[in-house]
Protein backbone atom coordinates (compact mmCIF):
# COMPACT_ATOMS: atom_id res chain seq x y z
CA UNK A 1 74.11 75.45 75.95
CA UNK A 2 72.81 78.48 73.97
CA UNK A 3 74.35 79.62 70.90
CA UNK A 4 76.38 82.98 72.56
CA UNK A 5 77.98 80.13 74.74
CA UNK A 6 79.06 77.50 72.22
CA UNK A 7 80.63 80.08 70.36
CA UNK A 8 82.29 82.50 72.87
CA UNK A 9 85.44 81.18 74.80
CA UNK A 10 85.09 79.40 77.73
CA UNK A 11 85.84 81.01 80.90
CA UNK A 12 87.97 79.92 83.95
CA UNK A 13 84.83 80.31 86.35
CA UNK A 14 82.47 78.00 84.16
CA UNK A 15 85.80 75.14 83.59
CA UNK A 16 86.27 75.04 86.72
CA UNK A 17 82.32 74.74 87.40
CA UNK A 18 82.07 71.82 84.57
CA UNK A 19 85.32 70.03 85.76
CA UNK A 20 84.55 65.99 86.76
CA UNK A 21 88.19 65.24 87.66
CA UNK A 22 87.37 66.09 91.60
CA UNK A 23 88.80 68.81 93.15
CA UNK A 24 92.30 70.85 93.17
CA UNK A 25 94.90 71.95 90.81
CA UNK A 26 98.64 72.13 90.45
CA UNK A 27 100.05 75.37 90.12
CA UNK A 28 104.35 75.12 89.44
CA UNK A 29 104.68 78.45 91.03
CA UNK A 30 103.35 77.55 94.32
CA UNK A 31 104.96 73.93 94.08
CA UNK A 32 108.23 75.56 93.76
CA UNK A 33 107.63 78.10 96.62
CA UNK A 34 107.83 74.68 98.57
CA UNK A 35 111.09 73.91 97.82
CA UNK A 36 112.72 76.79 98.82
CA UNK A 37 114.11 77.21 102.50
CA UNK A 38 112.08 77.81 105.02
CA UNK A 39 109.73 81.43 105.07
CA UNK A 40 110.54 84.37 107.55
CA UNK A 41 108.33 85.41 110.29
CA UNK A 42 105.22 87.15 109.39
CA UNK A 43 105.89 91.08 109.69
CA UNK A 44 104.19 94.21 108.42
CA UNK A 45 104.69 94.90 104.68
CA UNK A 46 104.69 97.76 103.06
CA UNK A 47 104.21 95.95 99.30
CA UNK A 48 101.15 93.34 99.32
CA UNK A 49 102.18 89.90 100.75
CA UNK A 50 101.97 86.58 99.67
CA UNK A 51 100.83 84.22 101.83
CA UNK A 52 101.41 80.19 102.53
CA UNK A 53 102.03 77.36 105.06
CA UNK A 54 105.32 76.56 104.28
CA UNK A 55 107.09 75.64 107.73
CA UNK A 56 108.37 78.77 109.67
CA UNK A 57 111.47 79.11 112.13
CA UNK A 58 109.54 80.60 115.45
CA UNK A 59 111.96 83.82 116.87
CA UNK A 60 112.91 81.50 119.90
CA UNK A 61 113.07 77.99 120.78
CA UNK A 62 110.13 76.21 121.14
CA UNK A 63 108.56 73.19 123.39
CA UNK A 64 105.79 72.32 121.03
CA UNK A 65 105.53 71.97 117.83
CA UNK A 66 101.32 70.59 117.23
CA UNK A 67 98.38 71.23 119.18
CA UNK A 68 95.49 69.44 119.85
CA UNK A 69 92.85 70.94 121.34
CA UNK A 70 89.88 68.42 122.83
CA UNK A 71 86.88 71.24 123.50
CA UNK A 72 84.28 70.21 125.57
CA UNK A 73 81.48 72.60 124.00
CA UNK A 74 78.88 73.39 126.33
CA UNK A 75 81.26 73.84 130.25
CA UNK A 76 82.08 70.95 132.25
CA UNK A 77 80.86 71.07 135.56
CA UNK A 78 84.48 71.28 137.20
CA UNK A 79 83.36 71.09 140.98
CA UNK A 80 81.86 67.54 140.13
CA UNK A 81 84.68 66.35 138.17
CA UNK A 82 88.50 67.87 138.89
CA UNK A 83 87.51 70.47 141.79
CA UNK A 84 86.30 69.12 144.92
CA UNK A 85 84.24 71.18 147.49
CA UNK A 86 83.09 69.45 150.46
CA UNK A 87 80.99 72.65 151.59
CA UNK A 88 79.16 72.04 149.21
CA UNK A 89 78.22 68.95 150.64
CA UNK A 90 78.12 69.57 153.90
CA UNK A 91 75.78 72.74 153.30
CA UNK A 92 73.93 70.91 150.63
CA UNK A 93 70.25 72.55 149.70
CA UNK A 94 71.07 75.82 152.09
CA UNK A 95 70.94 78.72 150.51
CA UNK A 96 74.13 80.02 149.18
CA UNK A 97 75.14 83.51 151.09
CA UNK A 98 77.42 85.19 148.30
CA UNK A 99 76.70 87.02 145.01
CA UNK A 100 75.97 84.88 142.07
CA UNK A 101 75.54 86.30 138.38
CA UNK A 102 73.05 83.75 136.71
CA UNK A 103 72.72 83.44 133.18
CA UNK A 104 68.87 82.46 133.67
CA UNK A 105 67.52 83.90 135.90
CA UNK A 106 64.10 82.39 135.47
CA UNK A 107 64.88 79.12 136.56
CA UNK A 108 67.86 80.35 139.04
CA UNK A 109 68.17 78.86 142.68
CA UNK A 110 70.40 80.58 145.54
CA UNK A 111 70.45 76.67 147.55
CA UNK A 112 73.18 74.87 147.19
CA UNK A 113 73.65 72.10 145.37
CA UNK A 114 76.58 69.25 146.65
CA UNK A 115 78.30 66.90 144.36
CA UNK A 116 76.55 63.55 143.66
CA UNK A 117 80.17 61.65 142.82
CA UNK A 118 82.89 60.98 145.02
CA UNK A 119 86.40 62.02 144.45
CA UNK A 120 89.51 59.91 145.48
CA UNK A 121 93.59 61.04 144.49
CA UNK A 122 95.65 59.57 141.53
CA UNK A 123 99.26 58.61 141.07
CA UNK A 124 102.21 60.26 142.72
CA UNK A 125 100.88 63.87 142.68
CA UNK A 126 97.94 62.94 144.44
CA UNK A 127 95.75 65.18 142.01
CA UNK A 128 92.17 64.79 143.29
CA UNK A 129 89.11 63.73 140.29
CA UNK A 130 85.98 62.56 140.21
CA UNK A 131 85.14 58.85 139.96
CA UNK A 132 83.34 59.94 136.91
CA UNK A 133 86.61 60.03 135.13
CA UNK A 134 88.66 57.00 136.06
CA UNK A 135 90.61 57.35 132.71
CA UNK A 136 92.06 60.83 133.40
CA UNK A 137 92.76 59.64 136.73
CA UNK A 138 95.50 57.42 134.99
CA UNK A 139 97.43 60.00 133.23
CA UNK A 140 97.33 62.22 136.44
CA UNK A 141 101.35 62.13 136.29
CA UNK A 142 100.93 63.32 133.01
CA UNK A 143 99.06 66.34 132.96
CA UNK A 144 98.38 69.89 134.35
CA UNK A 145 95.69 70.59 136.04
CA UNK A 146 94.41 74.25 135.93
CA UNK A 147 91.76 75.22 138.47
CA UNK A 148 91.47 78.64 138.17
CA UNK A 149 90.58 80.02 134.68
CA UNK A 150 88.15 82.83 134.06
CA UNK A 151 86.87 84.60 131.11
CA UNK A 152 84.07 86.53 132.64
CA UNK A 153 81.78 86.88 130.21
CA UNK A 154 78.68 84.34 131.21
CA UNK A 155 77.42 83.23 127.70
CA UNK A 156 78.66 80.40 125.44
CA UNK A 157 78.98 82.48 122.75
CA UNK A 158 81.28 85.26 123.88
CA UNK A 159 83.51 82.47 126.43
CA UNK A 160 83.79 80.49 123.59
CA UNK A 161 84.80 83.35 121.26
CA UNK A 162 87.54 84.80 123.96
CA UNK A 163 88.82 80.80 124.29
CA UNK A 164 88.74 80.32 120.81
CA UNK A 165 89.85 83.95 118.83
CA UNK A 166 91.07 86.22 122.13
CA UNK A 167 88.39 88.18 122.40
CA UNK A 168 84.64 87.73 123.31
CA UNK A 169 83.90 89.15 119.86
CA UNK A 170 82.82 87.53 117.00
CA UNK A 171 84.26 86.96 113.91
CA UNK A 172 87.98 86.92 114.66
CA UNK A 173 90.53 84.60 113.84
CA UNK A 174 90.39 81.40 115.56
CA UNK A 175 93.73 79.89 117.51
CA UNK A 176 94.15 77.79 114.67
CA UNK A 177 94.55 80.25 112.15
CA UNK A 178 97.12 82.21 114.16
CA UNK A 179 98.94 79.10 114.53
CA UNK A 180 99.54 78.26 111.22
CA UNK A 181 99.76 81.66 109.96
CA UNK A 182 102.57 81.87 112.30
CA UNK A 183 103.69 78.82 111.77
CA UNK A 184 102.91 76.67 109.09
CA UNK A 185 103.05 73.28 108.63
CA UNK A 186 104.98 70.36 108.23
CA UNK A 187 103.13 68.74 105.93
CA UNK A 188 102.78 69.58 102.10
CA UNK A 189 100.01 67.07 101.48
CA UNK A 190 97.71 67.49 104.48
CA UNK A 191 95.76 70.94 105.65
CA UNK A 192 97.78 72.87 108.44
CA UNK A 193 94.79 73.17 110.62
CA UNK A 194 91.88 70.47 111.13
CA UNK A 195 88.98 70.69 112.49
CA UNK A 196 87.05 66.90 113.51
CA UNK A 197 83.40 68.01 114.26
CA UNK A 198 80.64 65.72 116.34
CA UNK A 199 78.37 63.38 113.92
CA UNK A 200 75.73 64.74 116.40
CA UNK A 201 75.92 68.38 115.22
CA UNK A 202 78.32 71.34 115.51
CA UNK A 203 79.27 73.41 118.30
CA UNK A 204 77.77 76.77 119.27
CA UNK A 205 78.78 79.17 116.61
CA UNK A 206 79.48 76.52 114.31
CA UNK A 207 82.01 77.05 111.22
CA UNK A 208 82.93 80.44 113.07
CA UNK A 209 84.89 78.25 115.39
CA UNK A 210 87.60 77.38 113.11
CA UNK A 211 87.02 80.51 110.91
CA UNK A 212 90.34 82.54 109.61
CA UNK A 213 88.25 85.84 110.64
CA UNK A 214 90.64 88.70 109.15
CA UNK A 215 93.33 86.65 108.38
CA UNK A 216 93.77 85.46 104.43
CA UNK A 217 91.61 82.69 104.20
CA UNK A 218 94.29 80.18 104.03
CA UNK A 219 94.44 79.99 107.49
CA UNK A 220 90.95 78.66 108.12
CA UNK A 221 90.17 75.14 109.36
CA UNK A 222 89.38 72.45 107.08
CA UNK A 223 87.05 70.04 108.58
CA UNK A 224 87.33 66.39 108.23
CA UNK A 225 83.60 64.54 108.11
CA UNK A 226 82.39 63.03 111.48
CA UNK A 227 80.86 59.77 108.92
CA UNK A 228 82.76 58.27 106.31
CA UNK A 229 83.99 59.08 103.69
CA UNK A 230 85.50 61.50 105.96
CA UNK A 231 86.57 63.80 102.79
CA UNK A 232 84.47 63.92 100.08
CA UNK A 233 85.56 63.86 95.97
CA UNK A 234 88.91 62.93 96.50
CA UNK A 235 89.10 60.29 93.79
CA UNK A 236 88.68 61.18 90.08
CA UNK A 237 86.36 59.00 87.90
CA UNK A 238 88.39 55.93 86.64
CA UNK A 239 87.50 57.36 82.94
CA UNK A 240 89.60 60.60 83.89
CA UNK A 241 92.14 58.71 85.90
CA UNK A 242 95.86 59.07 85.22
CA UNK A 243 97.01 61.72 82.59
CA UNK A 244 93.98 62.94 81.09
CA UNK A 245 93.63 64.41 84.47
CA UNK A 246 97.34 65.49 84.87
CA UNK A 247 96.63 67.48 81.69
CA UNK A 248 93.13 68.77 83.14
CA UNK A 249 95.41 69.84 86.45
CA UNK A 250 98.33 71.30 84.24
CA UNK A 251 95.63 73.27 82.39
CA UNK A 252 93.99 74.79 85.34
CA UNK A 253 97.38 75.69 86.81
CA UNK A 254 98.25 77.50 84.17
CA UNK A 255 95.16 79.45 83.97
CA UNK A 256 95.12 80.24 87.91
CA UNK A 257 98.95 81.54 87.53
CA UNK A 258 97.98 84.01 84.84
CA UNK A 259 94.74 85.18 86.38
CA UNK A 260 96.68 85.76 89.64
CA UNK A 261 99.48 87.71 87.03
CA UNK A 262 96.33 89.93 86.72
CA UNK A 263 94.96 90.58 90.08
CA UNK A 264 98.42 90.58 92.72
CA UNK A 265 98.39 91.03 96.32
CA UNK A 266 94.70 89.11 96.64
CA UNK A 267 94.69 87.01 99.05
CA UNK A 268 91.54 85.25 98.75
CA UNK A 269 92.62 84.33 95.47
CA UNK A 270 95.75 83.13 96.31
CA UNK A 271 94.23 81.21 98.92
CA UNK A 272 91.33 79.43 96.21
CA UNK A 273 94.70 78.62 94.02
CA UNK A 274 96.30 76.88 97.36
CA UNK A 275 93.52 75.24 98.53
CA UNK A 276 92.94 73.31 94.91
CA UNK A 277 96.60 72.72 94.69
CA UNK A 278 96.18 70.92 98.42
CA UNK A 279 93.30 69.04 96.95
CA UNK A 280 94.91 67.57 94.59
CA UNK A 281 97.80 66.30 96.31
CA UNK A 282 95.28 64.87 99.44
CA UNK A 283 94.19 62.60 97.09
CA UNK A 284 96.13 59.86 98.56
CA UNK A 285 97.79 61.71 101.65
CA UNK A 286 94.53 62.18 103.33
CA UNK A 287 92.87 59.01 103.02
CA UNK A 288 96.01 57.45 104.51
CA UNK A 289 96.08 59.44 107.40
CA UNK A 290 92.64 58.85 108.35
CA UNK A 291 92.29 55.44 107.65
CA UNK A 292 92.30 54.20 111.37
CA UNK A 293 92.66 50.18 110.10
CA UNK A 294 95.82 50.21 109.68
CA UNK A 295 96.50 50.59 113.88
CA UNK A 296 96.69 47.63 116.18
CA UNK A 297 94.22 45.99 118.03
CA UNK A 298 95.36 47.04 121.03
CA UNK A 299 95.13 50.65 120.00
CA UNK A 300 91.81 50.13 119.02
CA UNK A 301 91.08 49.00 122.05
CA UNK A 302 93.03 51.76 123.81
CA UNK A 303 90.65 54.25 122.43
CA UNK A 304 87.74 52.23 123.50
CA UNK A 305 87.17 51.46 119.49
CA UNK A 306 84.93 48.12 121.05
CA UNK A 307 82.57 49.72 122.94
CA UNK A 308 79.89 51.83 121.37
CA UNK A 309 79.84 54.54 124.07
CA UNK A 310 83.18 55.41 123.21
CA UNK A 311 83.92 54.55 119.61
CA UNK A 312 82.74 57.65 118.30
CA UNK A 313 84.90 60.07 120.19
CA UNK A 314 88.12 57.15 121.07
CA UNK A 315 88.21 57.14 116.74
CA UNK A 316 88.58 61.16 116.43
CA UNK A 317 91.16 61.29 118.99
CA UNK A 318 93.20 58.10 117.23
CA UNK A 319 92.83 60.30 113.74
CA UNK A 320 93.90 63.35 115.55
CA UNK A 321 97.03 61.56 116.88
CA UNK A 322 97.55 60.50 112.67
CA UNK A 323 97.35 63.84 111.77
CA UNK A 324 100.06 65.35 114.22
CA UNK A 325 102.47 62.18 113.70
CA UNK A 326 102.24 63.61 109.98
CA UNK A 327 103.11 66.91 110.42
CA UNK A 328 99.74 69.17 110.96
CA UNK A 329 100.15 71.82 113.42
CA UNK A 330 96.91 71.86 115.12
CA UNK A 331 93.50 69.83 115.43
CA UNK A 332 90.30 70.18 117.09
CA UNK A 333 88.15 68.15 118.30
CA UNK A 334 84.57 69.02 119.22
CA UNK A 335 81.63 68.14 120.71
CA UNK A 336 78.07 68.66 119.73
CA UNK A 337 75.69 71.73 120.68
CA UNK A 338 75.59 72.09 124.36
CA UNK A 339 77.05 69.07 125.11
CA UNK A 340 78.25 69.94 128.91
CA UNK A 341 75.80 72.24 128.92
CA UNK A 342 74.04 71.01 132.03
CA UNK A 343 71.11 73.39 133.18
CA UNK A 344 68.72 70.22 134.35
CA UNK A 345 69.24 66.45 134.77
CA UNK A 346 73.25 66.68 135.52
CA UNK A 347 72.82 63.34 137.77
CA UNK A 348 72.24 61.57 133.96
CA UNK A 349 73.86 64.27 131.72
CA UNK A 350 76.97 64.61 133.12
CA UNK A 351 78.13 60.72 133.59
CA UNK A 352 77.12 60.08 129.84
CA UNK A 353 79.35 62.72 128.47
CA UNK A 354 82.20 61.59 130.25
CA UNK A 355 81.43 58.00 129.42
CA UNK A 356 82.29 59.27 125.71
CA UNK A 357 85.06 61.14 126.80
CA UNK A 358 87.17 59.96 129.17
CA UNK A 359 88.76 57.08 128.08
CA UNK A 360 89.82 58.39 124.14
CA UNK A 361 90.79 61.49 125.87
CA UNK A 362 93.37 59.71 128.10
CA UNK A 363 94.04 57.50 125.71
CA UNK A 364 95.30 60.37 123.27
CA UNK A 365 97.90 61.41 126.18
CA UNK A 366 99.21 57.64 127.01
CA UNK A 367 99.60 56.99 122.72
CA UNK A 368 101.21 60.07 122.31
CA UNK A 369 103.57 59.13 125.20
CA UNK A 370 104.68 55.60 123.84
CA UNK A 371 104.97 57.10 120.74
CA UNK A 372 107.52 59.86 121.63
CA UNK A 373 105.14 62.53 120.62
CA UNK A 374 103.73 64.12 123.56
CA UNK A 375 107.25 66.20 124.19
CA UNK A 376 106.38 68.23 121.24
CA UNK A 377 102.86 68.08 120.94
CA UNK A 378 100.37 70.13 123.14
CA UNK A 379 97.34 68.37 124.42
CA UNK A 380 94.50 71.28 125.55
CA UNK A 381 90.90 69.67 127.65
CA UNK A 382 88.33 72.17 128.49
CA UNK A 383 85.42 73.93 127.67
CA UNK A 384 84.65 77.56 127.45
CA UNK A 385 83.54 77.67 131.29
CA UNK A 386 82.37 75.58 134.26
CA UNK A 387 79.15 75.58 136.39
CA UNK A 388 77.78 77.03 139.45
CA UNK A 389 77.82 75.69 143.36
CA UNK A 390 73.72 76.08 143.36
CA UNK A 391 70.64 74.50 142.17
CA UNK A 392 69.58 75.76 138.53
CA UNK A 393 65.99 73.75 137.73
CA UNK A 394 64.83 73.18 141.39
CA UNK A 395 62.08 70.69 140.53
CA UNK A 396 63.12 67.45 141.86
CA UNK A 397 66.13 65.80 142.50
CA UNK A 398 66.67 64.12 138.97
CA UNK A 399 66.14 67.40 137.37
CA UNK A 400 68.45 69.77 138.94
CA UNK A 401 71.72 71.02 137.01
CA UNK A 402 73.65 73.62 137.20
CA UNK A 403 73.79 77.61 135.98
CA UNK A 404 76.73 78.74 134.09
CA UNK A 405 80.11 80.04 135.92
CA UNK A 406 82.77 81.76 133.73
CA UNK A 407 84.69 83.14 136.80
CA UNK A 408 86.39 80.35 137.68
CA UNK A 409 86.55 76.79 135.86
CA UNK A 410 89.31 73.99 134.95
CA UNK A 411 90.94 72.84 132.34
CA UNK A 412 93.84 70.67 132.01
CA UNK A 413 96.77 70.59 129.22
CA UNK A 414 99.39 67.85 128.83
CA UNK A 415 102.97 67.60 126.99
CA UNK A 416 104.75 70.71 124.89
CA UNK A 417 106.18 71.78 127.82
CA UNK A 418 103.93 72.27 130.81
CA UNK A 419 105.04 70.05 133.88
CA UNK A 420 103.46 67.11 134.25
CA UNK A 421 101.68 66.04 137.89
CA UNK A 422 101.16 69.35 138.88
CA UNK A 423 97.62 71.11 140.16
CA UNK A 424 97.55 75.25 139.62
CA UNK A 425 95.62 77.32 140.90
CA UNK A 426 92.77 77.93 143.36
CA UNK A 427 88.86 78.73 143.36
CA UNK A 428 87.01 79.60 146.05
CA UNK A 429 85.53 77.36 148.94
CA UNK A 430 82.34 77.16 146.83
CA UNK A 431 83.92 76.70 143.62
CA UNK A 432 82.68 79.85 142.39
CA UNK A 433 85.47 82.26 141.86
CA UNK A 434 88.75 81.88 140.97
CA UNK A 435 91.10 83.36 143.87
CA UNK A 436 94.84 82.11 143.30
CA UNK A 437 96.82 82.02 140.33
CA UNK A 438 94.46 83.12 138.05
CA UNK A 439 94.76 82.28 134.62
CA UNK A 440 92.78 84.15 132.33
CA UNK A 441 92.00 83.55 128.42
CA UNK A 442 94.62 86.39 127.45
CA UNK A 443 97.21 84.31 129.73
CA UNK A 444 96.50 80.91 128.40
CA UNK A 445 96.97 82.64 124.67
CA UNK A 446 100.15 84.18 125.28
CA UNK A 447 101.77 80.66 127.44
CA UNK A 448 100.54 78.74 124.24
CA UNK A 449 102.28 81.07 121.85
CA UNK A 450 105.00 80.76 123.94
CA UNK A 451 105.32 77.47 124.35
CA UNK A 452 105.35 77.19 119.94
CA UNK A 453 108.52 80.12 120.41
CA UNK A 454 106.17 82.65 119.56
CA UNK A 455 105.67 86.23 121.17
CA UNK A 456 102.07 87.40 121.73
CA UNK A 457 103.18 90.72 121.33
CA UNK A 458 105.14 89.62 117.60
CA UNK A 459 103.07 88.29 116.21
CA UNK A 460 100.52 90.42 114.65
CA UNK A 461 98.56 90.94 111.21
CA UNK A 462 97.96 94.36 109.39
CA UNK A 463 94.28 95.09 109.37
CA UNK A 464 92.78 98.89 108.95
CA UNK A 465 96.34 100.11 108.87
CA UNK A 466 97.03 98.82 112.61
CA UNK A 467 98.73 95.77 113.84
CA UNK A 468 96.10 93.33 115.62
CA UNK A 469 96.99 89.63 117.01
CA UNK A 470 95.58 87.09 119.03
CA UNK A 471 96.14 89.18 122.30
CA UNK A 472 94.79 92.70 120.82
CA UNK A 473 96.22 94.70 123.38
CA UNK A 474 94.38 92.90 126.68
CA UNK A 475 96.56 92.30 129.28
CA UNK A 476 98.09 88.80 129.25
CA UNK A 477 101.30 87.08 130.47
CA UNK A 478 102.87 84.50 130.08
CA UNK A 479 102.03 81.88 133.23
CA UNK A 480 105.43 80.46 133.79
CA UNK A 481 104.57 78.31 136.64
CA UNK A 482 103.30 75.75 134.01
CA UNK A 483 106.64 75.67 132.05
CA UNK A 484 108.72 72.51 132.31
């Protein structure tokens, strides 16, 4: 330390910067924001806004009150695992006689490529899957199967982005962040919207996935670590344990509330203060809710916890389940880079990832069930498109895969008020297009919203002096076929 800075007050900036007491702060203002009844609906303002996650009454009644979305990065091929074709089969290595947009070209094939797996129906609906998913075949009754979504727009990138924000444009708020910033959150000691990332890697796009975009950046995911410890510097030092840091916190508090005094209406401030303040009280909330030893053996072994194929993936799902029971509106579970992404050696590829998948996937759906959960909580399985009825990679039989297809692929969703045994939707004969009942991203936004009591057309943000939301003026409606 020079002399100008032992002799000069100390700044908030370089306090907070020297701090050892771990993260967050307690600021009484915000503490006693949470005592008071329950916020209004976001709406255009004419004075700056405040913003928080205290819990919010949705305009009308609503089916589901969490979310948890399982994204399979990378498209599952959906005509090998929840769409059966048997011209494909039957016309297996002829050349396919329709269009077909490729997304590369240089290692495109026009023959046709039939599915390697056989597919038999499960329970009362009779819903037809792959043998590659046994698991999912078991909750059958339980879910809705969507065959016919489309985005249209052939890269990962830009699917992803009009699955994940509304739009095939970057840098817009994620699903998440409209949830809770319409919505809030139950919980005062846990983050409104998680985010559970592969140990592998992250997803295409990365930390733009769960990103708030244009939204205050309150609303942006907070990711829980793949490894343990799964939050990092949530414990103080045991010298700075117990009131020296309630003083520390008390401090700080008081220092954010006056700095904020002097710089209103910023949101990214306000969202620092909040974010410490959180800290500080996940101390012990979050460890609790992630610590996956205090479940059963049997739901261990419901999420295939024994078996190293699964344990990975079956212990995210059990922690996403822990984080809904305790009142977070909406988690996300994803896996790595290009995980479904299945351009060459699908014959290998493709029954690995659903060995990690499948059973913690179903297993989610059947614990959420027992529990009494599932009524209120919406379970989302899909990627951000499917794959093509030809040959991508013609080079031997072990090496083929499959090109991307945006214009029609599955997905299924279960509890929060979609029926249950039920099949929607049509592709093509190939499994190309989708031709019945299409559902496109803009529809699956608005039936969500609805399904939380919300109105895609409500609920909106200020930005450049013009009301924007998760729809942005596409077309979109609400599919009301899947409605319980």
């Amino acid at each position: 330390m020079n002399e100008t800075q032992a002799t000069r007050p100390t700044t908030r900036r370089e306090l907070l910067g020297a701090a050892t007491f771990g993260v967050g702060s307690v600021a009484l203002e915000w503490l006693l924001r949470g005592e008071q009844a329950t916020a209004a609906p976001p709406r255009p303002e004419l004075a700056p806004r405040t913003f928080d996650t205290l819990p919010k009454t949705p305009p009308r009644p609503a089916r589901a009150t969490a979310m948890i979305s399982l994204f399979m990065q990378g498209g599952p091929s959906a005509v090998d695992l929840c769409d059966p074709k048997p011209l494909l089969n039957k016309h297996h290595g002829e050349k396919f006689a329709g269009e077909i947009k490729y997304d590369n070209a240089a290692e495109a094939s026009a023959r046709i490529l039939g599915c390697p797996w056989k597919f038999q129906r499960h329970g009362e609906c009779g819903m037809e899957l792959s043998e590659l998913l046994p698991h999912l075949g078991e909750i059958a009754d339980d879910i809705t199967l969507i065959r016919s979504m489309r985005t249209g727009v052939n890269n990962h990138g830009q699917s992803i982005d009009a699955l994940n924000t509304g739009r095939p444009i970057s840098y817009r708020p994620s699903l998440g962040s409209w949830m809770t910033y319409g919505l809030g959150t139950e919980s005062r000691d846990l983050p409104a919207f998680v985010v559970l990332t592969d140990p592998d890697g992250l997803p295409v796009l990365g930390v733009q996935n769960w990103a708030n975009g244009w939204l205050p950046s309150l609303y942006q995911g907070t990711v829980v670590r793949p490894r343990e410890p799964r939050i990092l510097n949530l414990d103080p030092s045991a010298l700075h344990r117990g009131r020296p840091q309630e003083a520390y916190l008390e401090l700080l508090g008081e220092m954010n509330r006056e700095h904020l005094a002097r710089h209103p209406g910023e949101s990214d401030l306000e969202a620092r203060i909040a974010s410490y303040e959180l800290a500080a009280r996940m101390q012990s909330a979050a460890k609790e809710a992630v610590d996956i030893s205090q479940e059963s053996a049997a739901t261990h072994t419901l999420y295939g916890l024994d078996d190293p194929a699964t344990r990975d993936y079956g212990t995210r799902c059990l922690i996403a389940r822990r984080l809904v029971e305790r009142g977070v509106r909406f988690v996300q579970l994803y896996t790595r880079y290009q995980f479904w992404d299945h351009h060459g050696s699908i014959r290998t590829a493709l029954p690995a990832a659903c060995r990690k998948t499948d059973q913690p996937s179903a297993a989610l759906v059947r614990d959420l069930k027992q529990r009494g959960l599932l009524d209120t909580t919406l379970v989302h399985w899909g990627g951000e498109m499917g794959r093509l009825p030809v040959i991508q990679n013609d080079t031997g039989p072990d090496k083929v895969g499959r090109d991307h297809n945006t214009y029609g692929f599955s997905m299924w969703l279960a509890g929060g008020g979609v029926k249950a045994g039920m099949i929607h939707g049509e592709t093509d004969e190939w499994g190309h297009r989708a031709v019945k009942d299409v559902v496109t991203h803009s529809d699956y936004h608005a039936t969500l919203l609805h399904l939380f009591g919300l109105d895609h057309t409500q609920l909106t943000f200020v930005k450049n002096l013009r009301p924007q939301s998760l729809i942005d003026g596409q077309e979109a409606r609400v599919v009301s076929e899947l409605l319980a």
